[in-house]
PDB file of N, CA and C in Angstrom:
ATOM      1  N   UNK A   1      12.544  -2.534 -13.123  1.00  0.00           N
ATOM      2  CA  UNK A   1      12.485  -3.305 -11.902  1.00  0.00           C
ATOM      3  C   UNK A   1      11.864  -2.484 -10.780  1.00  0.00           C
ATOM      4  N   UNK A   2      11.995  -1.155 -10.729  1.00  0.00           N
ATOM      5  CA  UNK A   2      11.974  -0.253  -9.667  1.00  0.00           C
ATOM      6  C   UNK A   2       9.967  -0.091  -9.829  1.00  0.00           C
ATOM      7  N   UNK A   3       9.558   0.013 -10.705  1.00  0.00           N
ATOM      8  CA  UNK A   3       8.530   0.039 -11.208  1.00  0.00           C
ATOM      9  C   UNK A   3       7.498  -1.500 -10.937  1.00  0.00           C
ATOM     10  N   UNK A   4       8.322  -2.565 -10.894  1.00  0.00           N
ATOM     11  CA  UNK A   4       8.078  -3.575 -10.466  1.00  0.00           C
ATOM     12  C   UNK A   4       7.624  -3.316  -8.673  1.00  0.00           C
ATOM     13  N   UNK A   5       8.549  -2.821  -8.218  1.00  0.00           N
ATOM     14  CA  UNK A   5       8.344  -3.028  -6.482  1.00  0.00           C
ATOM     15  C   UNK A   5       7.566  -2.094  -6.696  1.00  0.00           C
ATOM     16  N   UNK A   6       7.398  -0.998  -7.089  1.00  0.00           N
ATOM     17  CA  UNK A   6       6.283   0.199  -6.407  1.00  0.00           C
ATOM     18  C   UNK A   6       5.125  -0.380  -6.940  1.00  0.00           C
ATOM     19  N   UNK A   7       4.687  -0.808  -7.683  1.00  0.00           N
ATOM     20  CA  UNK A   7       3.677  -1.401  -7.772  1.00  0.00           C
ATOM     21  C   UNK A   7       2.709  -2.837  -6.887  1.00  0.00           C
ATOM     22  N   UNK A   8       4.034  -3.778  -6.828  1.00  0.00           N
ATOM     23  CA  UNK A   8       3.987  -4.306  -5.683  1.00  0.00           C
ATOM     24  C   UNK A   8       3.406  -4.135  -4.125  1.00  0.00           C
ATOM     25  N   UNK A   9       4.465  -2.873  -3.924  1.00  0.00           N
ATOM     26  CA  UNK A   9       3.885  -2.016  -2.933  1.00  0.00           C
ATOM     27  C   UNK A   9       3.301  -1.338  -2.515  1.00  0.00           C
ATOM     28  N   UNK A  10       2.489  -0.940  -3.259  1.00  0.00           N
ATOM     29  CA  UNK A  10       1.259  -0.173  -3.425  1.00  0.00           C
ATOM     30  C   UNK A  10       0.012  -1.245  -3.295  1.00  0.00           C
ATOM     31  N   UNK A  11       0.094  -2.361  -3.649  1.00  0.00           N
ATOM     32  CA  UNK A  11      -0.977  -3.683  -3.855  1.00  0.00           C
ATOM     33  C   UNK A  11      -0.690  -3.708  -2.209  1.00  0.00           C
ATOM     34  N   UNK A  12       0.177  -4.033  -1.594  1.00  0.00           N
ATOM     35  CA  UNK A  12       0.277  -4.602  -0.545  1.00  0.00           C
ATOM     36  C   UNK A  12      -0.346  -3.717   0.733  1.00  0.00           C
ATOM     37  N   UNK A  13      -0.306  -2.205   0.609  1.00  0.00           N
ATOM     38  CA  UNK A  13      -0.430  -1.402   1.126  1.00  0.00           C
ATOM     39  C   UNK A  13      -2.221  -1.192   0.997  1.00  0.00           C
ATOM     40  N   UNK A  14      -2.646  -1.374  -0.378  1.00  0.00           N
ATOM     41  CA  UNK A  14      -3.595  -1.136  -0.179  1.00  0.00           C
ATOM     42  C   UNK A  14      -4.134  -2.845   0.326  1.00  0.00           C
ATOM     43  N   UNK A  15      -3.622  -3.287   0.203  1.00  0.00           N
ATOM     44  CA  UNK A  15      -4.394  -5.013   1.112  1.00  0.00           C
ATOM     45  C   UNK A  15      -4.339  -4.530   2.756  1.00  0.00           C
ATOM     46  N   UNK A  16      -3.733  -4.197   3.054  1.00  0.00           N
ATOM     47  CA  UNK A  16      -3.862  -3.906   4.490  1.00  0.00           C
ATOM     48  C   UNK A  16      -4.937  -2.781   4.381  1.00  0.00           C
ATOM     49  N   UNK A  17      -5.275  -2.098   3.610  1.00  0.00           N
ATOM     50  CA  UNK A  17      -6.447  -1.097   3.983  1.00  0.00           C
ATOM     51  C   UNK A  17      -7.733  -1.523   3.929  1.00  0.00           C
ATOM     52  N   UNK A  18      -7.655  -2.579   2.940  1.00  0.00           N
ATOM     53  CA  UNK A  18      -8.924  -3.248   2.494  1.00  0.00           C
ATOM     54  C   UNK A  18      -9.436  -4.403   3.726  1.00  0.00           C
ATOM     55  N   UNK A  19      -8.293  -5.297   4.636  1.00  0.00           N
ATOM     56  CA  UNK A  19      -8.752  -6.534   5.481  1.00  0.00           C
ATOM     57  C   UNK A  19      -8.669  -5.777   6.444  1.00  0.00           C
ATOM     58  N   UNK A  20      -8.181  -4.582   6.802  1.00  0.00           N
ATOM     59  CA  UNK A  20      -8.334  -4.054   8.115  1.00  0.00           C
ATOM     60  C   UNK A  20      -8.486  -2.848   8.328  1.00  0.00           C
ATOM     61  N   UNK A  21      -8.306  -1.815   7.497  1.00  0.00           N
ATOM     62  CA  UNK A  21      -9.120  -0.408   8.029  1.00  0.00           C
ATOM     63  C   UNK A  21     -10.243  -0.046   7.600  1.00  0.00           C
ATOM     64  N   UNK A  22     -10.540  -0.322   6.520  1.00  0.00           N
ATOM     65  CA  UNK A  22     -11.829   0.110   5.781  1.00  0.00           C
ATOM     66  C   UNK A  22     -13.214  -1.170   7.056  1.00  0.00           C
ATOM     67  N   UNK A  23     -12.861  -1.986   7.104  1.00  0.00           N
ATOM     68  CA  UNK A  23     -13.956  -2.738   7.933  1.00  0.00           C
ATOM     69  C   UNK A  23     -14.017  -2.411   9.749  1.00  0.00           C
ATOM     70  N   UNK A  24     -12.420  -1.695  10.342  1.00  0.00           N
ATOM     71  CA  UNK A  24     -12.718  -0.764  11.318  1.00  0.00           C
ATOM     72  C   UNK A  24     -13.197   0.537  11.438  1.00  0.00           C
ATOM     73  N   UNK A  25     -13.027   0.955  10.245  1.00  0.00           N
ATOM     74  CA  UNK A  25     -13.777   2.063   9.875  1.00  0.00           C
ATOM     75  C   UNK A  25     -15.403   2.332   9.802  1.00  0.00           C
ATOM     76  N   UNK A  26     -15.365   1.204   8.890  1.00  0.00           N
ATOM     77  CA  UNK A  26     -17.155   0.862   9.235  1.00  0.00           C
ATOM     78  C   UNK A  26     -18.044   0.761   9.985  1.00  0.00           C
ATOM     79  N   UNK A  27     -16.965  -0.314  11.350  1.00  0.00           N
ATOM     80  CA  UNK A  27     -17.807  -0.409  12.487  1.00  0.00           C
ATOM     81  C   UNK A  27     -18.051   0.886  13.296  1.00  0.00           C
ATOM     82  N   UNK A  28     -16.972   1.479  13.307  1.00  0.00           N
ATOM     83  CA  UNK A  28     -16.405   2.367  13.870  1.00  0.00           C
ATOM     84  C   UNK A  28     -17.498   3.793  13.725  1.00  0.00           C
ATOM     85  N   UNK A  29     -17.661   3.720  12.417  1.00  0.00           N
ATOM     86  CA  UNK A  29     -18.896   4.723  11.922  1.00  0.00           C
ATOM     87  C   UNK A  29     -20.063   4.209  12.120  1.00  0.00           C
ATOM     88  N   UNK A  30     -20.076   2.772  12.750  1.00  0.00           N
ATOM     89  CA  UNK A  30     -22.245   2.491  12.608  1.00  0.00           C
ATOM     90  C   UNK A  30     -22.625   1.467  11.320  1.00  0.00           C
ATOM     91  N   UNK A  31     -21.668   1.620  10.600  1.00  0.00           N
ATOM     92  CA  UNK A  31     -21.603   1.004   9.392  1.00  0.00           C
ATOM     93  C   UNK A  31     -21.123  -0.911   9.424  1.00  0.00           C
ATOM     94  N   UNK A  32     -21.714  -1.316  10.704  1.00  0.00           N
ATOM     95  CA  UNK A  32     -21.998  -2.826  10.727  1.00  0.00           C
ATOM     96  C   UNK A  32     -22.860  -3.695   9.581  1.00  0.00           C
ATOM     97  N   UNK A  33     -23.943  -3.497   9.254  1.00  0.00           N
ATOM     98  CA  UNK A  33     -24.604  -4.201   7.794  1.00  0.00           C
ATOM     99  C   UNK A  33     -24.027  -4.151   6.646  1.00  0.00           C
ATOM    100  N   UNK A  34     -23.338  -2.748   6.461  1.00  0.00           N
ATOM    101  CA  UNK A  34     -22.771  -2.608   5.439  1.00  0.00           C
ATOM    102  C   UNK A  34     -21.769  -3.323   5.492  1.00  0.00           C
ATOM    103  N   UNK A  35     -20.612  -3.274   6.115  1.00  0.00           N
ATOM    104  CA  UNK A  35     -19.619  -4.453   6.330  1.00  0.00           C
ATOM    105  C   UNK A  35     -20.139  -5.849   5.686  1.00  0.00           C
ATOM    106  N   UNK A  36     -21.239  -6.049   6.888  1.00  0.00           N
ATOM    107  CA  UNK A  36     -21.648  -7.915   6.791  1.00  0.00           C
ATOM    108  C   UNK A  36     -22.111  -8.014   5.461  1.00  0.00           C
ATOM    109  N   UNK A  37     -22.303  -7.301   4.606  1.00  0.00           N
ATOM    110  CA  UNK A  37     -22.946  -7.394   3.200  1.00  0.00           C
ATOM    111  C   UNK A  37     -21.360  -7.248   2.049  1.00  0.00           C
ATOM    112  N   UNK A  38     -20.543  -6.504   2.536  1.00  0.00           N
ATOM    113  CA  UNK A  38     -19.472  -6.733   1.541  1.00  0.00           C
ATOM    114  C   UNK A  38     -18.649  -7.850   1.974  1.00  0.00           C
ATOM    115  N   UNK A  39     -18.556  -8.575   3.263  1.00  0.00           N
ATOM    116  CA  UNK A  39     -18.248  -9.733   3.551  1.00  0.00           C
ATOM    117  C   UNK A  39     -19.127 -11.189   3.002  1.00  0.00           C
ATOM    118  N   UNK A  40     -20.051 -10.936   3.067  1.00  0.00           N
ATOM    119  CA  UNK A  40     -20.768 -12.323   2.416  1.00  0.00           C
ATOM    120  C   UNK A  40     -20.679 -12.180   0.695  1.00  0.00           C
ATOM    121  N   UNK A  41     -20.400 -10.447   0.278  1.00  0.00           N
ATOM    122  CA  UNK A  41     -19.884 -10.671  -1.403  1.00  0.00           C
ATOM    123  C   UNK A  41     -18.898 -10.741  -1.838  1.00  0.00           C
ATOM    124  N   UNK A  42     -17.843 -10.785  -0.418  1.00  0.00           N
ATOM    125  CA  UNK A  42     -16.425 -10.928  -0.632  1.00  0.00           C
ATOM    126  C   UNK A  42     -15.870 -11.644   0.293  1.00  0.00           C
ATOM    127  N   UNK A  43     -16.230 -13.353   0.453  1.00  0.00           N
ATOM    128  CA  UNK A  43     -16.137 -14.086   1.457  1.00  0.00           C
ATOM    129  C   UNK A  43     -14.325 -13.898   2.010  1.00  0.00           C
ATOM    130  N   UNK A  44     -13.729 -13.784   0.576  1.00  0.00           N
ATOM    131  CA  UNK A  44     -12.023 -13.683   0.765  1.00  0.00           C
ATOM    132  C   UNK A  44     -11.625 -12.571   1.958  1.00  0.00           C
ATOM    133  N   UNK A  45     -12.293 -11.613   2.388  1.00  0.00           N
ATOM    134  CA  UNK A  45     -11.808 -10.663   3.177  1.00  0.00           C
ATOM    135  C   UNK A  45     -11.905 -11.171   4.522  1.00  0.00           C
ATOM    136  N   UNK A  46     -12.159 -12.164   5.065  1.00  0.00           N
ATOM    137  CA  UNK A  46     -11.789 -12.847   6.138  1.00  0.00           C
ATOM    138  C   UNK A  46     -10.736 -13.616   6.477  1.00  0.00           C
ATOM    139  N   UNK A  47     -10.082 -13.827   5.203  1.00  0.00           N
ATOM    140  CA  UNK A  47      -9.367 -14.663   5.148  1.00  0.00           C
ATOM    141  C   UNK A  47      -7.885 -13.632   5.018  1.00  0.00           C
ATOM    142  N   UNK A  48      -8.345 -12.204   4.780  1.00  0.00           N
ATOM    143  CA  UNK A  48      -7.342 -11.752   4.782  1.00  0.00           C
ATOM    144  C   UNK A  48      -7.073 -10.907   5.958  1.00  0.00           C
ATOM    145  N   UNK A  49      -8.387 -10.799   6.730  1.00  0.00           N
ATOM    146  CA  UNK A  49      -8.675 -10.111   8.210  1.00  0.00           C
ATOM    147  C   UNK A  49      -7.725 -10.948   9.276  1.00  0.00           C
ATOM    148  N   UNK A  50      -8.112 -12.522   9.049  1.00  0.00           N
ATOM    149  CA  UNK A  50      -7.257 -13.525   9.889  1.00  0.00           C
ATOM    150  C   UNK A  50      -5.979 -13.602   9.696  1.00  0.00           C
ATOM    151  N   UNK A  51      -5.364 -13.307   8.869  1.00  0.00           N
ATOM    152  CA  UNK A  51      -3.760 -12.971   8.703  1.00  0.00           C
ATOM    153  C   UNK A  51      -3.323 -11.379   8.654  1.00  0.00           C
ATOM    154  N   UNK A  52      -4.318 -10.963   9.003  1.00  0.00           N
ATOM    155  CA  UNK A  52      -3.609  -9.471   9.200  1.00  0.00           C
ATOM    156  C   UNK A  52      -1.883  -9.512   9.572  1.00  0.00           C
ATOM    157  N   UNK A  53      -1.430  -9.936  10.622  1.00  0.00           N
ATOM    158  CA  UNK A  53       0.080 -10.008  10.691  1.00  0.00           C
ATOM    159  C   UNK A  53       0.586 -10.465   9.300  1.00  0.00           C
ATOM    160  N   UNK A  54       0.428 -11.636   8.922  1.00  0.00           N
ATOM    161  CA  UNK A  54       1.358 -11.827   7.654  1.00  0.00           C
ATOM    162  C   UNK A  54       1.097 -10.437   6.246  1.00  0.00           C
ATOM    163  N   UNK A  55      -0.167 -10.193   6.009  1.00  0.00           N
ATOM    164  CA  UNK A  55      -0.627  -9.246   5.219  1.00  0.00           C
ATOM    165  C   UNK A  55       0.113  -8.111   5.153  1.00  0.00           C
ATOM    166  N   UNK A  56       0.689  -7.506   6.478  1.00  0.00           N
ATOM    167  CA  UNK A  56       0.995  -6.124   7.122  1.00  0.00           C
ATOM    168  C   UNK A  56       2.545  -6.738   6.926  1.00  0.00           C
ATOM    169  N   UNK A  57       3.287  -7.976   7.054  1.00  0.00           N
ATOM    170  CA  UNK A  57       4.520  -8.356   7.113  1.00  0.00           C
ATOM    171  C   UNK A  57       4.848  -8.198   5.880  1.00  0.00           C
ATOM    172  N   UNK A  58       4.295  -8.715   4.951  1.00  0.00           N
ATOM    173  CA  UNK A  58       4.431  -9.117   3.465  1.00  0.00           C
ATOM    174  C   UNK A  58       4.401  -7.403   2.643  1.00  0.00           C
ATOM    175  N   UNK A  59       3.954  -6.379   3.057  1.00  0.00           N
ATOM    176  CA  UNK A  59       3.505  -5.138   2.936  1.00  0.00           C
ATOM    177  C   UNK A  59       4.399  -4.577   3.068  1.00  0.00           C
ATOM    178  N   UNK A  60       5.259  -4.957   4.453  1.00  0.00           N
ATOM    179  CA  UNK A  60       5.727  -3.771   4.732  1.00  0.00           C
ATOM    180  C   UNK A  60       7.618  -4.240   4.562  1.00  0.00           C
ATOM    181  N   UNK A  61       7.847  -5.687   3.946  1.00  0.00           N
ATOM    182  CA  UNK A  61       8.657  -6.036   2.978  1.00  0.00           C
ATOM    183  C   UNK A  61       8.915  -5.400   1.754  1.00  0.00           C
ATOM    184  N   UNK A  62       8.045  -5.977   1.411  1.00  0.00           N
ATOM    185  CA  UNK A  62       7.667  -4.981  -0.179  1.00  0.00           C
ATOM    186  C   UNK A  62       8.074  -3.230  -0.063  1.00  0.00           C
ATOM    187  N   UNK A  63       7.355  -2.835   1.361  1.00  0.00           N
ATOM    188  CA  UNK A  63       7.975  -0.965   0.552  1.00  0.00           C
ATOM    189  C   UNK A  63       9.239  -0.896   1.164  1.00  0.00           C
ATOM    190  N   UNK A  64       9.804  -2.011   1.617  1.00  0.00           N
ATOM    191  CA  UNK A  64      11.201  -1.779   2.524  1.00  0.00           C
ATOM    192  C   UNK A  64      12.124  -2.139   1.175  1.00  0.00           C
ATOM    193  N   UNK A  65      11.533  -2.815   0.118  1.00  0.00           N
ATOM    194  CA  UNK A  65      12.224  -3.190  -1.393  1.00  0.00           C
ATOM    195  C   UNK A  65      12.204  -2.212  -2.353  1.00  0.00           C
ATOM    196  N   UNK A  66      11.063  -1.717  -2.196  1.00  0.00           N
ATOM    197  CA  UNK A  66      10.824  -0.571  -3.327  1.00  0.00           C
ATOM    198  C   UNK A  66      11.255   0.421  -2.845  1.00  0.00           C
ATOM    199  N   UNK A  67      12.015   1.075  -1.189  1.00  0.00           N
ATOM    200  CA  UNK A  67      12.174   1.998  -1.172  1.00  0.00           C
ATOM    201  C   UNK A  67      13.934   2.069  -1.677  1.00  0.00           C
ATOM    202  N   UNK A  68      14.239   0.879  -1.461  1.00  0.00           N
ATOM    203  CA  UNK A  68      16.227   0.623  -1.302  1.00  0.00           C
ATOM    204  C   UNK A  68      16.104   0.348  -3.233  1.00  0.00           C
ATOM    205  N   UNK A  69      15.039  -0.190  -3.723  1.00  0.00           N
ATOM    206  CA  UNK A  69      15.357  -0.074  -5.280  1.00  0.00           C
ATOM    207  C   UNK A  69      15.086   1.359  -5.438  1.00  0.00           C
ATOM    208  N   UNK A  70      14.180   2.126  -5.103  1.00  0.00           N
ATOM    209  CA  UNK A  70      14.502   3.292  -5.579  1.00  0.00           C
ATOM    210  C   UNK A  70      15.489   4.119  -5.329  1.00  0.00           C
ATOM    211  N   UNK A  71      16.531   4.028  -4.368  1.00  0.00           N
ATOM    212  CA  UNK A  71      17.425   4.920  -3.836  1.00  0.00           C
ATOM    213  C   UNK A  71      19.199   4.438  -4.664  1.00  0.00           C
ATOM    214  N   UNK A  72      18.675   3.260  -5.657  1.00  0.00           N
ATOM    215  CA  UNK A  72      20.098   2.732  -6.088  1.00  0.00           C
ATOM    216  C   UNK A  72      20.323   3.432  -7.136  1.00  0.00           C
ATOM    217  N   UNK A  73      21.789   3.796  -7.508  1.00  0.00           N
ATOM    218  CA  UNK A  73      21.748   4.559  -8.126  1.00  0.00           C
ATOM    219  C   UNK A  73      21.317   4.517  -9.881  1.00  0.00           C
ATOM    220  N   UNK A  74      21.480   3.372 -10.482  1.00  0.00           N
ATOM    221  CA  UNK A  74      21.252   3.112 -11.834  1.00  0.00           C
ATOM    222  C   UNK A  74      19.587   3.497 -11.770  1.00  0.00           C
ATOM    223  N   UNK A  75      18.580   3.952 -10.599  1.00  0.00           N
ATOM    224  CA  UNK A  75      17.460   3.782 -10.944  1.00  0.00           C
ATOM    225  C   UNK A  75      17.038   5.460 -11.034  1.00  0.00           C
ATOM    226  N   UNK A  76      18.185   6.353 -10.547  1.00  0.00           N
ATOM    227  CA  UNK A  76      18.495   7.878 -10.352  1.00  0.00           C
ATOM    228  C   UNK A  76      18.716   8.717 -11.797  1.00  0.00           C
ATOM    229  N   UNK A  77      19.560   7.375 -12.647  1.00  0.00           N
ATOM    230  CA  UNK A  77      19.381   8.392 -14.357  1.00  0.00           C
ATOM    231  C   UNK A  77      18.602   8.070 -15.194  1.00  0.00           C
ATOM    232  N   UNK A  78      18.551   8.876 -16.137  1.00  0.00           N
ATOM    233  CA  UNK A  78      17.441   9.484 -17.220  1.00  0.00           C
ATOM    234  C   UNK A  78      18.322   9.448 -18.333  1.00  0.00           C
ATOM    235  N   UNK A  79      17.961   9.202 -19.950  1.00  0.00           N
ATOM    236  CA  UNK A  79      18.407   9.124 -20.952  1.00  0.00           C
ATOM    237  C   UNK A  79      18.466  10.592 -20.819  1.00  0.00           C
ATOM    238  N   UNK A  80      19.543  10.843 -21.671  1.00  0.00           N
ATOM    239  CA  UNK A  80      20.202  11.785 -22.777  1.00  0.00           C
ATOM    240  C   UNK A  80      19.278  12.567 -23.944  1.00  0.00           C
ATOM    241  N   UNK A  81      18.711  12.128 -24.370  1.00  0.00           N
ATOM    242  CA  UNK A  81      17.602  12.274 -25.036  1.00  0.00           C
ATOM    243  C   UNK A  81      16.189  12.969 -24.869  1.00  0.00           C
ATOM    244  N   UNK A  82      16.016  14.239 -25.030  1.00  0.00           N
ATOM    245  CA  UNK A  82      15.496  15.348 -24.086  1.00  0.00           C
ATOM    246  C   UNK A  82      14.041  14.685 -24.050  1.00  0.00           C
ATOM    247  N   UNK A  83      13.390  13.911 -25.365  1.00  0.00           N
ATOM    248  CA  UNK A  83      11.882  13.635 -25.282  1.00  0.00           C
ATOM    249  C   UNK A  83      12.499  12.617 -23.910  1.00  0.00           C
ATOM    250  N   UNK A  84      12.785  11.619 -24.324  1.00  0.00           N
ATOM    251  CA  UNK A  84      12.989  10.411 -23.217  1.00  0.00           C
ATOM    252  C   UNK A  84      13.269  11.314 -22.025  1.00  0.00           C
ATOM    253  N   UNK A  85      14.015  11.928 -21.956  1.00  0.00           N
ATOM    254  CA  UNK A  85      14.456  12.500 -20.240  1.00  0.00           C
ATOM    255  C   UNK A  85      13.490  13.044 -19.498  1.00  0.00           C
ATOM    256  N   UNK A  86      12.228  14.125 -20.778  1.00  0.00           N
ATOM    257  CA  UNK A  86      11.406  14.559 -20.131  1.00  0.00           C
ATOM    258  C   UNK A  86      10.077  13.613 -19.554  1.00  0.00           C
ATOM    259  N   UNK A  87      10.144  12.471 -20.342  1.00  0.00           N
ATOM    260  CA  UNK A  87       9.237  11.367 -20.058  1.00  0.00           C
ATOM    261  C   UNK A  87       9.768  10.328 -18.727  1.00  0.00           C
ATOM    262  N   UNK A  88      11.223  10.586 -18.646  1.00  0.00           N
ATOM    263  CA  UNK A  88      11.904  10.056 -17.139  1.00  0.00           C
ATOM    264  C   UNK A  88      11.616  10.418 -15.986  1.00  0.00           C
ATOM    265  N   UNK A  89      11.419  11.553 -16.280  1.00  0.00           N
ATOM    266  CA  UNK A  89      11.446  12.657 -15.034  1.00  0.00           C
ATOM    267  C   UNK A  89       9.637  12.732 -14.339  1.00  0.00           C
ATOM    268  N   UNK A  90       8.980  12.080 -15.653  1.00  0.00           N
ATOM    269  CA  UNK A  90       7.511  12.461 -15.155  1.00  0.00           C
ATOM    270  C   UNK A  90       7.043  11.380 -14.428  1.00  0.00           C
ATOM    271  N   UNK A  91       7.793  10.254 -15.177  1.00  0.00           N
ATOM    272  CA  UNK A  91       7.844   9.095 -14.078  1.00  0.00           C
ATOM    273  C   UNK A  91       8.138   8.683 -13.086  1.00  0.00           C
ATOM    274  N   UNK A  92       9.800   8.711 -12.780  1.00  0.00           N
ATOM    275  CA  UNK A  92       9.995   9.241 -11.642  1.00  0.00           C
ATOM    276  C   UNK A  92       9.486  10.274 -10.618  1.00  0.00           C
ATOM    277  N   UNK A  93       8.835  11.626 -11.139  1.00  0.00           N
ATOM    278  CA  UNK A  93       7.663  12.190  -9.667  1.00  0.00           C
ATOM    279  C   UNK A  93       6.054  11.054  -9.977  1.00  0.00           C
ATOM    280  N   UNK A  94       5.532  10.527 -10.543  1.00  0.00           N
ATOM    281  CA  UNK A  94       4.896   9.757 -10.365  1.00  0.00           C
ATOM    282  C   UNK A  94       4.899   8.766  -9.447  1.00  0.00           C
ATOM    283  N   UNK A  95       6.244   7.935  -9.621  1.00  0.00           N
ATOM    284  CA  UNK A  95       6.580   6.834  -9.070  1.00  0.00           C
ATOM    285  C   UNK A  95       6.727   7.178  -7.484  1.00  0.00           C
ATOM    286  N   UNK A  96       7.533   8.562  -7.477  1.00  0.00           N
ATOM    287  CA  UNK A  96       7.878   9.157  -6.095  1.00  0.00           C
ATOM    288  C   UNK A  96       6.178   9.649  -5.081  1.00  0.00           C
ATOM    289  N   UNK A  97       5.432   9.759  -6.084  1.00  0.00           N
ATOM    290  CA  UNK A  97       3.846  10.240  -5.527  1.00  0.00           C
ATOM    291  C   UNK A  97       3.080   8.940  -5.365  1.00  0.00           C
ATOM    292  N   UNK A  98       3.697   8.027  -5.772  1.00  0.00           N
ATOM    293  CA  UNK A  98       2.921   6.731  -5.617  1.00  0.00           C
ATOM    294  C   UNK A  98       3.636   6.107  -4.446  1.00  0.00           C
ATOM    295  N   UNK A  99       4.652   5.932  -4.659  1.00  0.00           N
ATOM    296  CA  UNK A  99       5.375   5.178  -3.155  1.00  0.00           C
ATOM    297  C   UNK A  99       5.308   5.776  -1.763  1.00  0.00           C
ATOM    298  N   UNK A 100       5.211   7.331  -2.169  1.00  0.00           N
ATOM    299  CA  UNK A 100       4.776   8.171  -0.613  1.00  0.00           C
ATOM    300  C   UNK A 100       3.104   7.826  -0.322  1.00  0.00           C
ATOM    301  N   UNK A 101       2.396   7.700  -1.134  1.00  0.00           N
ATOM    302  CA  UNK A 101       0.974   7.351  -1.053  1.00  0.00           C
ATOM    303  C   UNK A 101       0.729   5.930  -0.284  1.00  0.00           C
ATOM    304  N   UNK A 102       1.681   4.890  -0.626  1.00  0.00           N
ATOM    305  CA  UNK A 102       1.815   3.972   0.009  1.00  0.00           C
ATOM    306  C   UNK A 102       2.565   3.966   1.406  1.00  0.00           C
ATOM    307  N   UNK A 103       3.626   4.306   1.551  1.00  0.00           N
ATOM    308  CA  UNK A 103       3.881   4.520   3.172  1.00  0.00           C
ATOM    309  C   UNK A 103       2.707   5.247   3.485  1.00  0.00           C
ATOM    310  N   UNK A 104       2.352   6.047   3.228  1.00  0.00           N
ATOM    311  CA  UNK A 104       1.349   6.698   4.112  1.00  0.00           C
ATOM    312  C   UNK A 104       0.065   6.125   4.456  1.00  0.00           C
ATOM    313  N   UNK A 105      -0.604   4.761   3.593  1.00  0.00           N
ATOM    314  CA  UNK A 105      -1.720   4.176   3.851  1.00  0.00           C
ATOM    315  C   UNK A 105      -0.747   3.084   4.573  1.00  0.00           C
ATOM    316  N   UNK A 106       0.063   2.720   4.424  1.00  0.00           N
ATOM    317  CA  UNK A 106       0.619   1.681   5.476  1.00  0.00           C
ATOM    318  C   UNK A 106       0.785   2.170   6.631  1.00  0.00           C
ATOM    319  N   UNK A 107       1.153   2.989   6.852  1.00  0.00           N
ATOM    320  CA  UNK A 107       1.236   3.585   8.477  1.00  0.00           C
ATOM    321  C   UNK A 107       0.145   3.928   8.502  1.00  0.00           C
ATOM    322  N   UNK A 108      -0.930   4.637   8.351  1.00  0.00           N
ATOM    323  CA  UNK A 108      -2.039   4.765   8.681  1.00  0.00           C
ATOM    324  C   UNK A 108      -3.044   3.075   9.085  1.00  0.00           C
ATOM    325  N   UNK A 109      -2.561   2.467   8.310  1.00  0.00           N
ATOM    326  CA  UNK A 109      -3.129   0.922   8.582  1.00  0.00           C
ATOM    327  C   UNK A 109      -2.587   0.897   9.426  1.00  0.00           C
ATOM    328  N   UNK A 110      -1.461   0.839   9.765  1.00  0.00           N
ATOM    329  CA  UNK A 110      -0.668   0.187  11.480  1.00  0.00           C
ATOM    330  C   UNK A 110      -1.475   0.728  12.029  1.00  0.00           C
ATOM    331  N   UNK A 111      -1.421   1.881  12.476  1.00  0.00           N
ATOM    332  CA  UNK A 111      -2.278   2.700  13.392  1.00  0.00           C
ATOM    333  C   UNK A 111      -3.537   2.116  13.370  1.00  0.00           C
ATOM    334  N   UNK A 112      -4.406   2.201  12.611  1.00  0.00           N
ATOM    335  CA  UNK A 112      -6.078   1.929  13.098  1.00  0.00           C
ATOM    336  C   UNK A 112      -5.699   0.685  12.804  1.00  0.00           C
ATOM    337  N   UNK A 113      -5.284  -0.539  12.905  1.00  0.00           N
ATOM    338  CA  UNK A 113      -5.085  -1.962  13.310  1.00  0.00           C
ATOM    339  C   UNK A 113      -4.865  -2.234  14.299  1.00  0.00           C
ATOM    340  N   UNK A 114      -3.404  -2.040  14.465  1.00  0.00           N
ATOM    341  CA  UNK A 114      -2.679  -2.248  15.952  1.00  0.00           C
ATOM    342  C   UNK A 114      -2.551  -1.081  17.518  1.00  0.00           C
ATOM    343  N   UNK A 115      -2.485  -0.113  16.720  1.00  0.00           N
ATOM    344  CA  UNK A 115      -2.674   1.068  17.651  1.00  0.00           C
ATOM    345  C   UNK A 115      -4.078   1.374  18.457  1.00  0.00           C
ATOM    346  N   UNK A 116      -4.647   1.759  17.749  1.00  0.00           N
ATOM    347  CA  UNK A 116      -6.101   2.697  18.057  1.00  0.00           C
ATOM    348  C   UNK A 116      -6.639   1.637  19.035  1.00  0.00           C
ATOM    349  N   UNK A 117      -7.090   0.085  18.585  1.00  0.00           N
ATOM    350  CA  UNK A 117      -7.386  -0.524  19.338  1.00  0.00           C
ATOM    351  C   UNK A 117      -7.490  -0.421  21.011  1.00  0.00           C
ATOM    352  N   UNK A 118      -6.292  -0.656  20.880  1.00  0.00           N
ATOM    353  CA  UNK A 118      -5.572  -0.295  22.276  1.00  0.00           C
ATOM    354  C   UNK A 118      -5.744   0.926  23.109  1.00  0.00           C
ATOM    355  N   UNK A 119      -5.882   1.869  22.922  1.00  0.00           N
ATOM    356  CA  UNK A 119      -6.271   3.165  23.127  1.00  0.00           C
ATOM    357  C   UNK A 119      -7.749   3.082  23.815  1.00  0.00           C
TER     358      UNK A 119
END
């Protein structure tokens, strides 16, 4: 299940990077054509630019799920079984390098969305 939300949350995290930082980024660098050219081959990214609030809501649900499933405790043990335990353990720092990867592009999205703007 726990594997369920981080994955989740990681999709969601990177959707907010994709409808809104990577295309402020662009402008931001000079990189206007390039934009208007992955927008007319990816008409959907407007559609996800215009809901930025729900996108960033729905996002930041999701790692608020995956972080309370990861902290319960049935999701804390590892079989008995030294192959299995050692294959637990690699997952779990995986899982733990993937969900920090995601807060960190989610807050970085807040910021160059809602923040920087303003500035």
């Amino acid at each position: 299940m726990s594997r369920l939300w981080g994955s989740l949350a990681l999709l969601g995290s990177s959707a907010t990077l994709v409808c809104c930082v990577i295309p402020a980024l662009l402008v931001t660098l000079g990189f206007g054509a390039t934009l208007a050219g992955a927008v007319s081959a990816f008409p959907q990214l407007t559609v996800l630019s215009e809901n930025k609030g729900a996108v960033f809501a729905i996002a930041g649900v999701l790692l608020l799920a995956t972080g309370y499933a990861r902290s319960r405790p049935e999701a804390q043990t590892c079989p008995s079984d030294p192959v299995l335990a050692e294959a637990c353990r690699r997952s779990k720092k995986w899982g733990s390098v993937l969900f920090i990867a995601a807060v960190v592009l989610y807050t970085g999205s807040l910021f160059f969305v809602f923040a920087l703007p303003r500035l």
